[in-house]
C-alpha atoms as a PDB file:
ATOM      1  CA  UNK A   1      -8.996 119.596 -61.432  1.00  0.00           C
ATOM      2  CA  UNK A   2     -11.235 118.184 -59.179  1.00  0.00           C
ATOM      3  CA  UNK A   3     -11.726 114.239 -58.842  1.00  0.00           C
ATOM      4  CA  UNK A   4     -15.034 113.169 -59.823  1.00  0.00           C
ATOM      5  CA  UNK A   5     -17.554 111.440 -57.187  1.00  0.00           C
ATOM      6  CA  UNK A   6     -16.954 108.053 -57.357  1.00  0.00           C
ATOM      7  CA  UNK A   7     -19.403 105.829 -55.497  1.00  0.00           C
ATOM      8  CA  UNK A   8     -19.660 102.122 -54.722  1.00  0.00           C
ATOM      9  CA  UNK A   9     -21.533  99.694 -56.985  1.00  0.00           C
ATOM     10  CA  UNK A  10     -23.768  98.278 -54.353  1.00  0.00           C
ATOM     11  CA  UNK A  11     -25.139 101.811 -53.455  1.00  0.00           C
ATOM     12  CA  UNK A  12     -26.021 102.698 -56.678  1.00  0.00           C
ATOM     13  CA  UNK A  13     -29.547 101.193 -57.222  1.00  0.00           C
ATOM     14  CA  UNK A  14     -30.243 101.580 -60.984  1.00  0.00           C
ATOM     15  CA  UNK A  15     -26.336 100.373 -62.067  1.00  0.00           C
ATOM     16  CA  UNK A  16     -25.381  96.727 -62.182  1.00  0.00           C
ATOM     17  CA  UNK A  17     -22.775  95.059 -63.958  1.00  0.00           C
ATOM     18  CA  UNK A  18     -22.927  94.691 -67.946  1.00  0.00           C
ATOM     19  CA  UNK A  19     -24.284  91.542 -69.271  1.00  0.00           C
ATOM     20  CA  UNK A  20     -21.231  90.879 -70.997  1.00  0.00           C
ATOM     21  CA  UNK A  21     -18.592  91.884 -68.288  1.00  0.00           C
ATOM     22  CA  UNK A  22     -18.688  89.302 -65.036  1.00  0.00           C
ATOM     23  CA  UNK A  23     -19.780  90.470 -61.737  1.00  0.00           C
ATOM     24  CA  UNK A  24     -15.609  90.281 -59.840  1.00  0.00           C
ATOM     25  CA  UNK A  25     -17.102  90.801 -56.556  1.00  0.00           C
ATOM     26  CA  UNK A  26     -16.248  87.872 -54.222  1.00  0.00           C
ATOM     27  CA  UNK A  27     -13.155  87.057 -56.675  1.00  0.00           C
ATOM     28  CA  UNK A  28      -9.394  86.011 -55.692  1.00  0.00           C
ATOM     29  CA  UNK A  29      -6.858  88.870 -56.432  1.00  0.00           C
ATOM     30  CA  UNK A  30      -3.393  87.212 -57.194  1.00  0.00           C
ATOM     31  CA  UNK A  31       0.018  88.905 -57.010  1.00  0.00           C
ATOM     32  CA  UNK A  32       2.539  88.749 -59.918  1.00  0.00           C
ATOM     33  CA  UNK A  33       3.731  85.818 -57.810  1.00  0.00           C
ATOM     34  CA  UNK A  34       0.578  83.891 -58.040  1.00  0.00           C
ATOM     35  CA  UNK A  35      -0.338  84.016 -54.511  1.00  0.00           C
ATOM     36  CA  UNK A  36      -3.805  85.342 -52.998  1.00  0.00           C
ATOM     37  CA  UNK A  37      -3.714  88.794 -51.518  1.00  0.00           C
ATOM     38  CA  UNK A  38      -7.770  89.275 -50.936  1.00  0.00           C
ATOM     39  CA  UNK A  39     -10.897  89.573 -52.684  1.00  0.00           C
ATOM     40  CA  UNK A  40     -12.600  91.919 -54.749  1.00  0.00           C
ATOM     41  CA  UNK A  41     -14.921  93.476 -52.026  1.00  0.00           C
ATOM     42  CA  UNK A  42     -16.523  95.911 -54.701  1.00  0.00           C
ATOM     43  CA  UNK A  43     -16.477  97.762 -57.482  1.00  0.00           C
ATOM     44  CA  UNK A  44     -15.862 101.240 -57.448  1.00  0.00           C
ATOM     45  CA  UNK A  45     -17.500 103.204 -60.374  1.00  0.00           C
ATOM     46  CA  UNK A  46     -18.058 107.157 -61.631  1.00  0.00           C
ATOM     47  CA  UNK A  47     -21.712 107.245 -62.141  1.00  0.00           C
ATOM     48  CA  UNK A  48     -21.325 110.098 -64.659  1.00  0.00           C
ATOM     49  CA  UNK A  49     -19.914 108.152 -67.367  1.00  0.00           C
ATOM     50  CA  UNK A  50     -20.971 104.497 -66.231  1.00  0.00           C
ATOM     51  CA  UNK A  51     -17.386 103.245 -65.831  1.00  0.00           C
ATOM     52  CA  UNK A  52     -15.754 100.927 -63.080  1.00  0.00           C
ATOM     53  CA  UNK A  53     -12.355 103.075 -62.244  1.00  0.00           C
ATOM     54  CA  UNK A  54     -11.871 101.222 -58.761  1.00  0.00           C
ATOM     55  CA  UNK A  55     -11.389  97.475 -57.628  1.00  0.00           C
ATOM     56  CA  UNK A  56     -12.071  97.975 -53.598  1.00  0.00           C
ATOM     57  CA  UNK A  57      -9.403  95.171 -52.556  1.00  0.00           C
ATOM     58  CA  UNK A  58     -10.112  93.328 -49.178  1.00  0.00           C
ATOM     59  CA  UNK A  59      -6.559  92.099 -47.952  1.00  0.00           C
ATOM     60  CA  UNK A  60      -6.238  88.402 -46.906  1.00  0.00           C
ATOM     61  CA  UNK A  61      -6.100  88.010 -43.065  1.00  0.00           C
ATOM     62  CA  UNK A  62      -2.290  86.910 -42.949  1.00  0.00           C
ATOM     63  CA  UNK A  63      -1.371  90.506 -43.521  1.00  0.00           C
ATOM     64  CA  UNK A  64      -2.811  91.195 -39.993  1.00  0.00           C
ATOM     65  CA  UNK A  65      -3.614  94.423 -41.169  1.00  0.00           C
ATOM     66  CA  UNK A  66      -5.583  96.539 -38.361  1.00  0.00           C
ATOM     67  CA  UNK A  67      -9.827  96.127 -39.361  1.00  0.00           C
ATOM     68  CA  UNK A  68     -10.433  99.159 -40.594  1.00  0.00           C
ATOM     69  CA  UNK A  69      -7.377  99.190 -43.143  1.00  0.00           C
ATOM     70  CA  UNK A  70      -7.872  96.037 -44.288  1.00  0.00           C
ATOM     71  CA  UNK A  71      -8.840  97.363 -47.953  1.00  0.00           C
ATOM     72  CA  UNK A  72      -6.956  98.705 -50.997  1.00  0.00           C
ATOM     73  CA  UNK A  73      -8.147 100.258 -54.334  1.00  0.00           C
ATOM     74  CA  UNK A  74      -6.369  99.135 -56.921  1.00  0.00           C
ATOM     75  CA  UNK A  75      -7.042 101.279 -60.690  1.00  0.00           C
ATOM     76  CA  UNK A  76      -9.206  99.058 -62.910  1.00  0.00           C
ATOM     77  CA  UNK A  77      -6.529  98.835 -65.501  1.00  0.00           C
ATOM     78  CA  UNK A  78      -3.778  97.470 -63.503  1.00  0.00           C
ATOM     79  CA  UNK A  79      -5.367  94.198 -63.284  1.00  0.00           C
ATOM     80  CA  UNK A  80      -6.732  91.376 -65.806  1.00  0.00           C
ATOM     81  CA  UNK A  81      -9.048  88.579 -65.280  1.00  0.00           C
ATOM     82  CA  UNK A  82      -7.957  84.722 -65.535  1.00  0.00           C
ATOM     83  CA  UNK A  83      -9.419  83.520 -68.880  1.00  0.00           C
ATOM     84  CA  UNK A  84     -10.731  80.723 -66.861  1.00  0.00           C
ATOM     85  CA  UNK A  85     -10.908  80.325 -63.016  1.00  0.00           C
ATOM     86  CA  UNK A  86     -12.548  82.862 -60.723  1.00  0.00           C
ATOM     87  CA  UNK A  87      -9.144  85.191 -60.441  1.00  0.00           C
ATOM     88  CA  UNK A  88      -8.303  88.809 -60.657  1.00  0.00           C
ATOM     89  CA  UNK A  89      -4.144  89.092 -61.298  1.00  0.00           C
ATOM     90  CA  UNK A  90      -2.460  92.181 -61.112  1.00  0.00           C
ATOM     91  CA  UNK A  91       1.185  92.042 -62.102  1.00  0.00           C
ATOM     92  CA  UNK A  92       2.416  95.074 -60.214  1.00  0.00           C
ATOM     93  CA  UNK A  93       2.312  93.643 -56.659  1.00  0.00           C
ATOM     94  CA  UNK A  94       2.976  91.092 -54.723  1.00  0.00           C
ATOM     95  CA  UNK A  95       2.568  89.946 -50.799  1.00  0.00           C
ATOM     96  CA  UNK A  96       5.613  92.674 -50.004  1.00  0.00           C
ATOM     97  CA  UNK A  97       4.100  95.525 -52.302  1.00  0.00           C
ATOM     98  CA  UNK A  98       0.795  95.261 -51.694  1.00  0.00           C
ATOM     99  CA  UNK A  99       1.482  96.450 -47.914  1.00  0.00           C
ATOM    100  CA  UNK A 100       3.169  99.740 -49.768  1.00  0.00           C
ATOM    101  CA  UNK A 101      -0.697 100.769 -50.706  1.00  0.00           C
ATOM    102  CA  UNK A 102      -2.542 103.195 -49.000  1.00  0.00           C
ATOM    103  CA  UNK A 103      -5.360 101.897 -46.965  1.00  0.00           C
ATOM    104  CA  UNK A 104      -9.015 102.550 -47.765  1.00  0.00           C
ATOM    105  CA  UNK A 105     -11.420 103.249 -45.605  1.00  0.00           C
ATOM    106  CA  UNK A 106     -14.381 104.350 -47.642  1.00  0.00           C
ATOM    107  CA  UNK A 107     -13.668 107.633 -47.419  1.00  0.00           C
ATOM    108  CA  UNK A 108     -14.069 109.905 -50.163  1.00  0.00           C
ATOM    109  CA  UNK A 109     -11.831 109.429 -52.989  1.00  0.00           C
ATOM    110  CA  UNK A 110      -9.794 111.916 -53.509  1.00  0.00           C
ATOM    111  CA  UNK A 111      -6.860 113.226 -55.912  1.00  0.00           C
ATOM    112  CA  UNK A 112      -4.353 113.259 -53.555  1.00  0.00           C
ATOM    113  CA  UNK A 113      -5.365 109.703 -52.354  1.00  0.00           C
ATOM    114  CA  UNK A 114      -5.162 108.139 -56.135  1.00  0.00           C
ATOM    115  CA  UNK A 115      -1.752 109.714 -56.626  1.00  0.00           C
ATOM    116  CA  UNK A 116      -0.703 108.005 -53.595  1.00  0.00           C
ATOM    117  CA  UNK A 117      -2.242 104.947 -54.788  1.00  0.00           C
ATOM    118  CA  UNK A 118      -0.672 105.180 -58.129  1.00  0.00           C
ATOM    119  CA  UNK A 119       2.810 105.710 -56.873  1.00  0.00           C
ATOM    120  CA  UNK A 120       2.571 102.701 -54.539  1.00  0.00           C
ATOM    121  CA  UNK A 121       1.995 100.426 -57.862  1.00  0.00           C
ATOM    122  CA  UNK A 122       5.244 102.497 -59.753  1.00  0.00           C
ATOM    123  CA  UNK A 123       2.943 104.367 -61.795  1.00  0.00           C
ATOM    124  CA  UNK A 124       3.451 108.099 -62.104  1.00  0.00           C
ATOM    125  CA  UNK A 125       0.098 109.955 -62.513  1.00  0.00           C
ATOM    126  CA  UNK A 126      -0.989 112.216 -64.903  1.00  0.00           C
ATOM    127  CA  UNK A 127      -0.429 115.636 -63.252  1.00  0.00           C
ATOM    128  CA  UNK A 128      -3.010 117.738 -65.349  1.00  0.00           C
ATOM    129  CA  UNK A 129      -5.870 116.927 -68.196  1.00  0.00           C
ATOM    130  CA  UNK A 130      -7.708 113.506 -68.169  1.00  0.00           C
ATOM    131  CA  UNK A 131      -6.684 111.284 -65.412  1.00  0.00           C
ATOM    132  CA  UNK A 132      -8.985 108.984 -65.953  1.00  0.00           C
ATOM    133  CA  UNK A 133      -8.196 108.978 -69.785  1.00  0.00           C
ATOM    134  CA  UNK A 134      -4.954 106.575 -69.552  1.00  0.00           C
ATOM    135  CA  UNK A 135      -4.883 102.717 -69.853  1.00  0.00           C
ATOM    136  CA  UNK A 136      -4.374 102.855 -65.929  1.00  0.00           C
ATOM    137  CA  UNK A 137      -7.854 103.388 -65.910  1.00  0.00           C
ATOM    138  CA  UNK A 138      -9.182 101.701 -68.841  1.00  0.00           C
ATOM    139  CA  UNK A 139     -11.770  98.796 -68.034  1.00  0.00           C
ATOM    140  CA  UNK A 140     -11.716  97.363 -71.423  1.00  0.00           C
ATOM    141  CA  UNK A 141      -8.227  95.793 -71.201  1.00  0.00           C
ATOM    142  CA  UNK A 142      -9.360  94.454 -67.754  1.00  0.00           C
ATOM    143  CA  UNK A 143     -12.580  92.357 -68.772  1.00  0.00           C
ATOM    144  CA  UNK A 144     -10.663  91.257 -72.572  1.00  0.00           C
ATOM    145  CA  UNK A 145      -9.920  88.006 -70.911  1.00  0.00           C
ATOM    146  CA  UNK A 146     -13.478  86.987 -70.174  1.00  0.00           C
ATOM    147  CA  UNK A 147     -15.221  87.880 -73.144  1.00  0.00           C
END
């Protein structure tokens, strides 16, 4: 099955963020450690069923990662939001894991790129039916914390 065409929130004129979900972009991402490993440089959604699926990851600087690999996608579900501060934490990595993800380069997204992805965070993906239909996914576990 094909992957669907995903596209990036800013380029998509009539979407925005829902009222009740807070705009991430510009937010810390944290490691299961607690430390900073980027920002949240956008949102990546599928259009077709208005759904974020992506966080487009921006790495900190003291990865001295080459400029044009500089970002990861991390699968919406894999992180939660601080009930509080201004922070995105996602359990599965850390400063030494995170450098296991594939880079993105704002490419088209496809299947064989979010298996990659999904290994990299120890997460097997679903090999046939709905991908996007597990909590890996799911953008209503991510945004819980905020509401």
């Amino acid at each position: 099955m094909e992957a669907p065409i995903l596209r990036r929130l800013r380029d998509l004129t009539d979407f925005e963020v829902a009222d009740d979900n807070p705009d991430v972009r510009g937010w810390t991402v944290r490691g299961n450690d607690g430390q900073a490993l980027g920002t949240v440089f956008e949102l990546i959604v599928d259009p077709e069923v208005l759904k974020v699926r992506y966080l487009d990851i921006e790495l900190d600087t003291r990865f001295q990662i080459k400029e044009y690999e500089n970002h990861i996608l991390l699968p919406i579900g894999v992180a939660s939001l601080d009930a509080d501060g201004d922070n995105v934490f996602v359990p599965a990595l850390n400063a030494e894991s995170v450098l296991n993800c594939p880079p993105y380069v704002e490419i088209q997204i496809t299947r064989a790129y979010e298996t990659a992805m999904m290994r990299a965070l120890g997460l097997e993906p679903v090999p046939d039916g709905d991908f996007y239909g597990t909590p890996v996914h799911d953008p209503s576990a991510f945004y819980r914390g905020r509401r």
